[in-house]
Structures are given as C-alpha cells and as structure tokens.
Protein backbone atom coordinates (compact mmCIF):
# COMPACT_ATOMS: atom_id res chain seq x y z
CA UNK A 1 0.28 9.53 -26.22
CA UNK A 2 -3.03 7.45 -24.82
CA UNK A 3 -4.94 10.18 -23.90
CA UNK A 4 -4.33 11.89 -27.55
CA UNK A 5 -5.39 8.85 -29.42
CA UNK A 6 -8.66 8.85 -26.95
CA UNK A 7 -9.06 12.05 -27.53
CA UNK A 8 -9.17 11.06 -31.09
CA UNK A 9 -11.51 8.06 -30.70
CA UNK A 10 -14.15 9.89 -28.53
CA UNK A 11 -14.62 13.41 -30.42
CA UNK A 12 -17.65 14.60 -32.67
CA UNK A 13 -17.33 12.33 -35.92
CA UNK A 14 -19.09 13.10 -38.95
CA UNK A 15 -19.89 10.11 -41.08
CA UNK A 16 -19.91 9.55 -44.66
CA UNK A 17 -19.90 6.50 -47.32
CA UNK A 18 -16.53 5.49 -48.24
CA UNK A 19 -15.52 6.26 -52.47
CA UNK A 20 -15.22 2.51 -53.02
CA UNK A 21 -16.37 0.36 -49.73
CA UNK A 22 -16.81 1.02 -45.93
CA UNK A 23 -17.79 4.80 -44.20
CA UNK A 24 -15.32 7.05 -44.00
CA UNK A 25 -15.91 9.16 -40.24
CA UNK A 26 -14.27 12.47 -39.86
CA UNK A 27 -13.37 14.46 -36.68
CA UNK A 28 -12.95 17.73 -36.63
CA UNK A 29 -13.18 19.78 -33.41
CA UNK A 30 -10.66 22.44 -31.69
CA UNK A 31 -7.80 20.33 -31.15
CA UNK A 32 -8.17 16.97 -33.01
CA UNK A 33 -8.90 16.34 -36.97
CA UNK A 34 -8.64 13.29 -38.47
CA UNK A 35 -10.36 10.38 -40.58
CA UNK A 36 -10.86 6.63 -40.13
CA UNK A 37 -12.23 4.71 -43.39
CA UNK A 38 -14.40 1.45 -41.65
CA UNK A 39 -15.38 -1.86 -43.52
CA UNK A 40 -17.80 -4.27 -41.40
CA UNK A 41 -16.27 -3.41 -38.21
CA UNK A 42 -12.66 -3.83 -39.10
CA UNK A 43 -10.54 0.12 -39.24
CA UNK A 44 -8.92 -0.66 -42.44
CA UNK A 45 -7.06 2.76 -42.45
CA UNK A 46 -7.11 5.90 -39.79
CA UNK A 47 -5.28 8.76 -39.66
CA UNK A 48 -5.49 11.92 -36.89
CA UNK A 49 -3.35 15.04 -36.16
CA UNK A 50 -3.50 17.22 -33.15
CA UNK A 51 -3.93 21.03 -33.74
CA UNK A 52 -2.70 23.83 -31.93
C-alpha cells in the first residue's frame, strides 16, 4: 500500500487555486489520478485512485 501512496505523492501534479482557499494539485499520469486541496502547508483533503 506504501509504494501506491508514493507513487501518488511523487507523480506530475498540475496546480491550480482552490474555489474558496488553498491550491488544489492534480495528478494525472498512466496509473495514478488524484487531487489534494492544500491551505498554508496543512493537506486539508486528498484523494487518489490507481488506474489500470
């Protein structure tokens, strides 16, 4: 389970400003999507799926 949350943590991440605070970064490559929402350092929500 560690090496798909790593997987997670260290892929391409686009990065965007959050709807109400923070910056939303999104991953997105050939096995891993997923989005974390960040507010002055702290992950205040995170969520990642492994395809295929």
């Amino acid at each position: 389970m560690l090496h798909r949350i790593r997987r997670f943590a260290q892929g391409p991440a686009a990065a965007n400003r959050g709807v109400g605070l923070g910056r939303e970064l999104h991953v997105n490559d050939r096995r891993t999507v997923g989005q974390v929402l960040v507010h002055n350092g702290a992950i205040l929500h995170a969520s990642g799926f492994m395809v295929g």
